[in-house]
C-alpha atoms as a PDB file:
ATOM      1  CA  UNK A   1     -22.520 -88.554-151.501  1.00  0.00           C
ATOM      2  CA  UNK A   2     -23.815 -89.767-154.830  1.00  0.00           C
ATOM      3  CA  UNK A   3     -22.310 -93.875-155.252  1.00  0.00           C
ATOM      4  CA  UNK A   4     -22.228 -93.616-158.622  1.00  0.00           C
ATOM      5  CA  UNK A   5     -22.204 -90.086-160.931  1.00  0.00           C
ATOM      6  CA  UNK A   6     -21.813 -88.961-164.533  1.00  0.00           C
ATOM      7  CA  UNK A   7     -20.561 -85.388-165.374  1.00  0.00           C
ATOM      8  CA  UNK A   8     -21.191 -84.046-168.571  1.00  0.00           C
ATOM      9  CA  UNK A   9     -20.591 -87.288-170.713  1.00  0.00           C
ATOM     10  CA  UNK A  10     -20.842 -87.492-174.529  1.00  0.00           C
ATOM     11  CA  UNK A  11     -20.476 -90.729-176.632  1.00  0.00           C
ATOM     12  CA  UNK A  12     -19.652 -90.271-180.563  1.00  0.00           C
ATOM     13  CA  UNK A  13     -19.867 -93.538-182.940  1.00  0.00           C
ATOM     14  CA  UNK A  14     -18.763 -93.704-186.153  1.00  0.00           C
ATOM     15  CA  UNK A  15     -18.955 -89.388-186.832  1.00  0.00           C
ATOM     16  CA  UNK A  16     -22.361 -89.852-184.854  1.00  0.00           C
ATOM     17  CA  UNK A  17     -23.149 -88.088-181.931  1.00  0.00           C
ATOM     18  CA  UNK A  18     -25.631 -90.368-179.324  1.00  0.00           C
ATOM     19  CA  UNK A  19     -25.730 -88.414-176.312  1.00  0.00           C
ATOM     20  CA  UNK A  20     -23.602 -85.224-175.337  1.00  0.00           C
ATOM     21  CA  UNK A  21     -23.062 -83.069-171.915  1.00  0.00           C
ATOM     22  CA  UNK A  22     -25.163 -85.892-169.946  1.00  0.00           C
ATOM     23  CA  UNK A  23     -24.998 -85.307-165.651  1.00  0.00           C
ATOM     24  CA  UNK A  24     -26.694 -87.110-163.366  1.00  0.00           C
ATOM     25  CA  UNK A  25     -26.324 -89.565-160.267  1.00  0.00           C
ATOM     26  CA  UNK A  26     -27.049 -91.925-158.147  1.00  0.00           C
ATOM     27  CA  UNK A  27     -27.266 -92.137-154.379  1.00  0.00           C
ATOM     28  CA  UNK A  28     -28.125 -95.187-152.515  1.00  0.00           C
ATOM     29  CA  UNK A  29     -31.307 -96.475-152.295  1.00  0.00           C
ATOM     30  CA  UNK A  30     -31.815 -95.276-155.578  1.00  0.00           C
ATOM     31  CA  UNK A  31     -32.797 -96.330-158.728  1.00  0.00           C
ATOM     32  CA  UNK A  32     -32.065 -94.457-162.389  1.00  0.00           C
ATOM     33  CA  UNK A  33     -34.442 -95.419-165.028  1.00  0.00           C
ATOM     34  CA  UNK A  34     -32.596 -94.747-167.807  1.00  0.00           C
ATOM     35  CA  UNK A  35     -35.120 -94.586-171.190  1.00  0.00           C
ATOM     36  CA  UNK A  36     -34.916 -93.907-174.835  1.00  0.00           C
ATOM     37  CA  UNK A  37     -35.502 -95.530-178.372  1.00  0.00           C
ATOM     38  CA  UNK A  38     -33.236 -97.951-179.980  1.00  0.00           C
ATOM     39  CA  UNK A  39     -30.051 -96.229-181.066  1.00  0.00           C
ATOM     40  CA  UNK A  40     -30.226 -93.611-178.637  1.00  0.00           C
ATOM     41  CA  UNK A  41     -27.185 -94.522-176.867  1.00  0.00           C
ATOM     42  CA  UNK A  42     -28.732 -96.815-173.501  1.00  0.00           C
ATOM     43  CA  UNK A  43     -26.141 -99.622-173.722  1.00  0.00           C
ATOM     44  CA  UNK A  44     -23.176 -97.084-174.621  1.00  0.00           C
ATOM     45  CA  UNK A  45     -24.080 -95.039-171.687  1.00  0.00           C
ATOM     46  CA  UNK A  46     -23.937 -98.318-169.697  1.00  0.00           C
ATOM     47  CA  UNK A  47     -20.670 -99.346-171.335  1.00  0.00           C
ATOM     48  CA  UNK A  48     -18.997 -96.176-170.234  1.00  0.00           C
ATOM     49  CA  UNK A  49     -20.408 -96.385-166.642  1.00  0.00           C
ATOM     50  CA  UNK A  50     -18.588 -99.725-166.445  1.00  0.00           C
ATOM     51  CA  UNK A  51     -15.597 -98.679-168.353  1.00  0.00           C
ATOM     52  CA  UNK A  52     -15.461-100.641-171.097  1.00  0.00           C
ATOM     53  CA  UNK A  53     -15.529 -97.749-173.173  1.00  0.00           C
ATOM     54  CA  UNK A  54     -14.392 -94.247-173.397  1.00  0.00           C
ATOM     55  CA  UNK A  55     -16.612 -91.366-173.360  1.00  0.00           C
ATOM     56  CA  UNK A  56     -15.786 -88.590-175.904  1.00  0.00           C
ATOM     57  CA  UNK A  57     -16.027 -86.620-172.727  1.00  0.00           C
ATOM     58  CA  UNK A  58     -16.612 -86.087-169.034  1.00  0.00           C
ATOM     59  CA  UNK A  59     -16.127 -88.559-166.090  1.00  0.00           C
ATOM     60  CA  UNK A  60     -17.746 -91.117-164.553  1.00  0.00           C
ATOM     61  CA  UNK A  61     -17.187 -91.150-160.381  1.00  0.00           C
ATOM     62  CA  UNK A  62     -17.533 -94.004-157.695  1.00  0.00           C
ATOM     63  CA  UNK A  63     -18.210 -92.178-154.222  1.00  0.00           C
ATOM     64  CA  UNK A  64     -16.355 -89.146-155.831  1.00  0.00           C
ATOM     65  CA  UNK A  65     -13.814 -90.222-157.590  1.00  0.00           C
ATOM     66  CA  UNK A  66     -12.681 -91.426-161.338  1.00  0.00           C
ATOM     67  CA  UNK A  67     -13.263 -94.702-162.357  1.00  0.00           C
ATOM     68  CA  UNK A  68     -10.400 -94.800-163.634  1.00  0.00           C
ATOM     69  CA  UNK A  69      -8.004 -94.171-160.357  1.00  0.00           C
ATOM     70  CA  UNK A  70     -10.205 -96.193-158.581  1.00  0.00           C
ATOM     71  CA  UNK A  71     -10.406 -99.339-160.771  1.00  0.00           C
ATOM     72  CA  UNK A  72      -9.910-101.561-158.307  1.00  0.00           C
ATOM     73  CA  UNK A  73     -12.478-100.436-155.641  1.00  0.00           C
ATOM     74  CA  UNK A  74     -15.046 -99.664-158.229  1.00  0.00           C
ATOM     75  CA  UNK A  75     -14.983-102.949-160.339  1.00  0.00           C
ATOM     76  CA  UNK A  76     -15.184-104.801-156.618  1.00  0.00           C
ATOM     77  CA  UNK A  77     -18.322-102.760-155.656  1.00  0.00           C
ATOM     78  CA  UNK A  78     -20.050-103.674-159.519  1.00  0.00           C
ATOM     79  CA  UNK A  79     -21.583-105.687-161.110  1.00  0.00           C
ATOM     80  CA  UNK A  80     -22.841-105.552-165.008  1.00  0.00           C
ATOM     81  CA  UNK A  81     -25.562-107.618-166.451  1.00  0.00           C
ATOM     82  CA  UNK A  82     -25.136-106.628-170.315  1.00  0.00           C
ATOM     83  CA  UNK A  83     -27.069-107.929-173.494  1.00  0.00           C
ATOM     84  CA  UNK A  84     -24.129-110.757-173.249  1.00  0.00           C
ATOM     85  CA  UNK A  85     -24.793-113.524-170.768  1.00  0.00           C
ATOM     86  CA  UNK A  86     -21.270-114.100-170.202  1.00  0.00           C
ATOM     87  CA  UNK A  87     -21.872-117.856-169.728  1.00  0.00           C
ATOM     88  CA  UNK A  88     -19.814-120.781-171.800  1.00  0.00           C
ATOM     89  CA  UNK A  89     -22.120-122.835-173.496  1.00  0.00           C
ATOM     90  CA  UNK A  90     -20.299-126.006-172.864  1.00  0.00           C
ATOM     91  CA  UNK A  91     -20.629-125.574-168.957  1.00  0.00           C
ATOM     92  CA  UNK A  92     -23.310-126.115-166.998  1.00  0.00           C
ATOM     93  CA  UNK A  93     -25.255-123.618-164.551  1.00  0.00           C
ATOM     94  CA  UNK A  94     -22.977-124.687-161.774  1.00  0.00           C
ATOM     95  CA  UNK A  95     -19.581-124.794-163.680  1.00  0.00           C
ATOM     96  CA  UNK A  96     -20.144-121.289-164.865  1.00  0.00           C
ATOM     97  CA  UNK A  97     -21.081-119.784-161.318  1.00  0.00           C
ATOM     98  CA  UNK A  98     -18.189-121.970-159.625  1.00  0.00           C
ATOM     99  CA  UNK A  99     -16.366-119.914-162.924  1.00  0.00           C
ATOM    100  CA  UNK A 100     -17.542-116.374-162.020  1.00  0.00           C
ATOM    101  CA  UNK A 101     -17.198-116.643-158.324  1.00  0.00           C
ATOM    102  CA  UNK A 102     -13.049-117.889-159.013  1.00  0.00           C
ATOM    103  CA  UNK A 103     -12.756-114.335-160.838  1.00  0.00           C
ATOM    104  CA  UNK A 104     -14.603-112.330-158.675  1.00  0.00           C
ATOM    105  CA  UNK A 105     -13.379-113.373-155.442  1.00  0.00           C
ATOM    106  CA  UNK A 106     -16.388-114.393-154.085  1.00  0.00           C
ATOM    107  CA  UNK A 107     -16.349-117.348-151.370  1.00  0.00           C
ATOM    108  CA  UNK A 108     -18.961-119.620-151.939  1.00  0.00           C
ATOM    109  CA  UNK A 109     -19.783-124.033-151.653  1.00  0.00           C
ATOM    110  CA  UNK A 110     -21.463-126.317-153.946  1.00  0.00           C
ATOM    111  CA  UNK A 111     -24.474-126.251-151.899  1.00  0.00           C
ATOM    112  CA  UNK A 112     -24.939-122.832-151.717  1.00  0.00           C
ATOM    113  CA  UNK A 113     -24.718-123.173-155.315  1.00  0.00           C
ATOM    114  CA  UNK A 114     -27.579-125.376-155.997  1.00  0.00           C
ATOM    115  CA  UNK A 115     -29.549-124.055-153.174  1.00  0.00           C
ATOM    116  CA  UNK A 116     -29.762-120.827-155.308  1.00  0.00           C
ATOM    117  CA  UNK A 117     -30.595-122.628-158.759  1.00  0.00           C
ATOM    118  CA  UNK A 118     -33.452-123.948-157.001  1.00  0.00           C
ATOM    119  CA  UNK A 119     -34.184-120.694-155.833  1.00  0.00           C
ATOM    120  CA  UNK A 120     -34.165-119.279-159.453  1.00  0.00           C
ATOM    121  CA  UNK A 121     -36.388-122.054-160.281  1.00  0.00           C
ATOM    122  CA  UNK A 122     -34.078-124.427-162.189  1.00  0.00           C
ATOM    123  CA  UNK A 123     -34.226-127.305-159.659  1.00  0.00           C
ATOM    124  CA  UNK A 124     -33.384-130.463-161.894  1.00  0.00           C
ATOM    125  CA  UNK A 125     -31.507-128.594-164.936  1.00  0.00           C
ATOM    126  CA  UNK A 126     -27.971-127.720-162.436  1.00  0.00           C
ATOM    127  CA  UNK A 127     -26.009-130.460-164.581  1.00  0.00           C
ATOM    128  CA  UNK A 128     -26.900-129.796-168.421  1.00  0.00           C
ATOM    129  CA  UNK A 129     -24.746-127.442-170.131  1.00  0.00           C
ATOM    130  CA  UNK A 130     -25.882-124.287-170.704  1.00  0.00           C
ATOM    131  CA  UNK A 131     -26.421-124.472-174.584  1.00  0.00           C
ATOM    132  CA  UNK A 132     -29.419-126.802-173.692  1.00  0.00           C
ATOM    133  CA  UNK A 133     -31.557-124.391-171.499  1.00  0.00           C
ATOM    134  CA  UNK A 134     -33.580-122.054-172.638  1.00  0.00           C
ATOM    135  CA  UNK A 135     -32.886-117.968-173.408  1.00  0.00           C
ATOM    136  CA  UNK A 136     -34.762-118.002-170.113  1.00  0.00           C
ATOM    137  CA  UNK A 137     -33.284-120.225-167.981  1.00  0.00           C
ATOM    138  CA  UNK A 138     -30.096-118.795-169.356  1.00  0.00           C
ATOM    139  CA  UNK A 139     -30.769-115.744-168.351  1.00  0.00           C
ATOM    140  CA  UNK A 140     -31.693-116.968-164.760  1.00  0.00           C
ATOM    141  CA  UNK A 141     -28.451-118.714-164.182  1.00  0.00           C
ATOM    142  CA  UNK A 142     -26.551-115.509-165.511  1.00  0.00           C
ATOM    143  CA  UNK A 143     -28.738-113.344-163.266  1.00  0.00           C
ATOM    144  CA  UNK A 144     -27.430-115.533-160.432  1.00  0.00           C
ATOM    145  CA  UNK A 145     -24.604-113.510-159.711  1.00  0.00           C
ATOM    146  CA  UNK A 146     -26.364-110.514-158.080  1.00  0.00           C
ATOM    147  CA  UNK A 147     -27.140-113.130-155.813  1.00  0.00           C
ATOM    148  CA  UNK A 148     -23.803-114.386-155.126  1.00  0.00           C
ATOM    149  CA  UNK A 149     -21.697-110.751-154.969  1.00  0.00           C
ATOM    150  CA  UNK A 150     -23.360-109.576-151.806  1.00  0.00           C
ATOM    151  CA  UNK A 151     -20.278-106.736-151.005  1.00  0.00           C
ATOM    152  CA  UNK A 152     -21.816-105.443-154.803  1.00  0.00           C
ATOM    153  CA  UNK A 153     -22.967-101.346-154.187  1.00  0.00           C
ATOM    154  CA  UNK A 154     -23.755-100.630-157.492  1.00  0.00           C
ATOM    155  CA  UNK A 155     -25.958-102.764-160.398  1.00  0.00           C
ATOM    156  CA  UNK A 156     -25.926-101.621-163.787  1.00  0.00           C
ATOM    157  CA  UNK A 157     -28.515-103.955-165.684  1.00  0.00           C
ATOM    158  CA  UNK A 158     -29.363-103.336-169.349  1.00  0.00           C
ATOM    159  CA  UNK A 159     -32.592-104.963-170.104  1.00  0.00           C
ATOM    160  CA  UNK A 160     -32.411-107.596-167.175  1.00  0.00           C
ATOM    161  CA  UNK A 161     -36.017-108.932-168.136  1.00  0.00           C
ATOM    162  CA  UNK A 162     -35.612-110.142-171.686  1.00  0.00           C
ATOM    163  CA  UNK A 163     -36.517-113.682-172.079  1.00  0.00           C
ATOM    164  CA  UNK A 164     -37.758-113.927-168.533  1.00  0.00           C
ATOM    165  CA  UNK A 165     -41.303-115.264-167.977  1.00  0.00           C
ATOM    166  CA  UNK A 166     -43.872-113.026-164.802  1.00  0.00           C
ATOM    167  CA  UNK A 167     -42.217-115.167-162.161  1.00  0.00           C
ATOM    168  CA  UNK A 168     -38.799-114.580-163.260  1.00  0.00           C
ATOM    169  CA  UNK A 169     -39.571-111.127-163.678  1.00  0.00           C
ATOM    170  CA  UNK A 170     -41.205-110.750-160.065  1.00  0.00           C
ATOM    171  CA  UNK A 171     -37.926-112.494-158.554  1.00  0.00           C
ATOM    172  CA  UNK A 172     -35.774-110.619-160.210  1.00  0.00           C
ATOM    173  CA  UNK A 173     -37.862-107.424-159.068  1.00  0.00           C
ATOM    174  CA  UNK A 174     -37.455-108.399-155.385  1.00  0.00           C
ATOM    175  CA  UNK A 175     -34.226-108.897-155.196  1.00  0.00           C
ATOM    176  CA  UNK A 176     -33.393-105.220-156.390  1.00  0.00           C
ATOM    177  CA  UNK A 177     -35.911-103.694-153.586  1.00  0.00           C
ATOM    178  CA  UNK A 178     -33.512-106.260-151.258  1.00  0.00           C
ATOM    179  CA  UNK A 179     -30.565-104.293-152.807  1.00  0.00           C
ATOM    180  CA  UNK A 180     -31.975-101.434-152.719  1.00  0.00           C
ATOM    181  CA  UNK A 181     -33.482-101.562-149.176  1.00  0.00           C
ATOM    182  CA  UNK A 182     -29.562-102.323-148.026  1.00  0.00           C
ATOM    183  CA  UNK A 183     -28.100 -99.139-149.743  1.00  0.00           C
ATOM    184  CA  UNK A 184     -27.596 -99.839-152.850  1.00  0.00           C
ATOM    185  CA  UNK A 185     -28.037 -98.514-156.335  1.00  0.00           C
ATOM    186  CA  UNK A 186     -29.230 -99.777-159.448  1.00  0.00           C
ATOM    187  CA  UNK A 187     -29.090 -98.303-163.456  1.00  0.00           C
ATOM    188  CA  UNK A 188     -31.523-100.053-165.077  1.00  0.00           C
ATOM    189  CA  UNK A 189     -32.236 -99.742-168.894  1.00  0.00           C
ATOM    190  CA  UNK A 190     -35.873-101.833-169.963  1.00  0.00           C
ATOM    191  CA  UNK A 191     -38.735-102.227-171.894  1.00  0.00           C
ATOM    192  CA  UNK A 192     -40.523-103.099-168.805  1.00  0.00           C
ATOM    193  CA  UNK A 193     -42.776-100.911-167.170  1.00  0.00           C
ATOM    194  CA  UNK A 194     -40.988-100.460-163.244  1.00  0.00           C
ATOM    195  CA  UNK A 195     -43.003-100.592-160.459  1.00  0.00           C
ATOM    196  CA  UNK A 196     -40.163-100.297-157.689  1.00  0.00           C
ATOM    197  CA  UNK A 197     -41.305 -98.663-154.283  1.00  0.00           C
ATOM    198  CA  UNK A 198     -37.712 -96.956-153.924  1.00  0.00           C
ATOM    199  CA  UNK A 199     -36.517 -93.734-155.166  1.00  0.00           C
ATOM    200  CA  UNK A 200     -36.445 -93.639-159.011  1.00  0.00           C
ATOM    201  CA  UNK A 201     -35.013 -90.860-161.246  1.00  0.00           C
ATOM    202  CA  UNK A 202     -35.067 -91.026-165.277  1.00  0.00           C
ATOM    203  CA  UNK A 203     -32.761 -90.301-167.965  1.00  0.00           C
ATOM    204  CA  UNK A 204     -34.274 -90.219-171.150  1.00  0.00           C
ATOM    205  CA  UNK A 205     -32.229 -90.275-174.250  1.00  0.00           C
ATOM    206  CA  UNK A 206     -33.236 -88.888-177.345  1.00  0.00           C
ATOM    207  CA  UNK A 207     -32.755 -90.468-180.622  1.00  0.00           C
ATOM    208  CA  UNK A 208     -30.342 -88.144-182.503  1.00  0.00           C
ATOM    209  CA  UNK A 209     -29.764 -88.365-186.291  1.00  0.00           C
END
């Protein structure tokens, strides 16, 4: 059975058609490449898979059935990296994944904490607030959480490697093949060119006037 599925989706924006009658899915172990110019609907695809928005029609499933009945179940099994770090400026790296792991219920100490910002290469930076790292480092602390939500079956990551520099990049490419290796899937919208060894499929969006 396919973790995560879209049946004949169509996304309308402002009298503008991006994308209509769109199916496809993903199993586990399995990654969807999902391509296309700017404007062609990639990040309002991804907005419906997480359901912040509404498709103009169709249904998105988790292991069969609607997001929507299964809110709960689905939303516990996810997690979204969007063009929006989610971070508050004000906090540091540590404050905002303390933050994040409160509303996700995820179980975690201090020193598993800064264990992983060393890990993600920001060894020394764990007490500044956020405002005074770089897009980069930014990016690594918000890319923390697929990390930290290990129960997580499905990713949905729209550009992931913006700002990041060829090591963050190469980290941030093993840990989906670790994801991937344990079952899960991955969406993945990017400029990059992928070189995963796991099962990859592509959607490609045309640009519709």
């Amino acid at each position: 059975m396919a973790l995560l599925s879209g049946q004949n989706l169509s996304c309308v924006k402002q009298d503008r058609t991006l994308f209509e009658n769109i199916t496809f899915s993903v199993h586990p172990a399995e990654l969807l490449y999902i391509r296309g110019q700017n404007g062609s609907g990639k990040t309002s695809l991804l907005r419906i898979l997480v359901g912040l928005s509404d498709p103009a029609s169709g249904a998105v499933l988790f292991n069969g059935q609607s997001i929507i009945e299964v809110a709960d179940a689905y939303h516990q099994g996810l997690v979204y990296f969007g063009h929006k770090l989610g971070l508050n400026l004000s906090l540091n790296g540590i404050e905002n994944l303390q933050f994040w792991c409160q509303l996700n219920n995820v179980v975690v100490d201090d020193n598993q904490l800064f264990a992983l910002m060393a890990a993600l290469g920001l060894v020394g930076l764990e007490d500044l607030p956020v405002r005074q790292l770089s897009a980069g480092q930014q990016r690594r602390v918000a890319l923390a959480r697929l990390w930290l939500k290990t129960d997580a079956k499905i990713w949905i990551l729209d550009e992931p490697f913006t700002a990041l520099d060829v090591q963050g990049i190469e980290l941030l490419k093993s840990k989906m093949v670790q994801h991937l290796s344990q079952g899960g899937g991955v969406i993945i919208t990017s400029h990059q060119q992928l070189d995963i060894p796991y099962q990859t499929s592509e959607l490609m969006l045309e640009y519709r006037l």
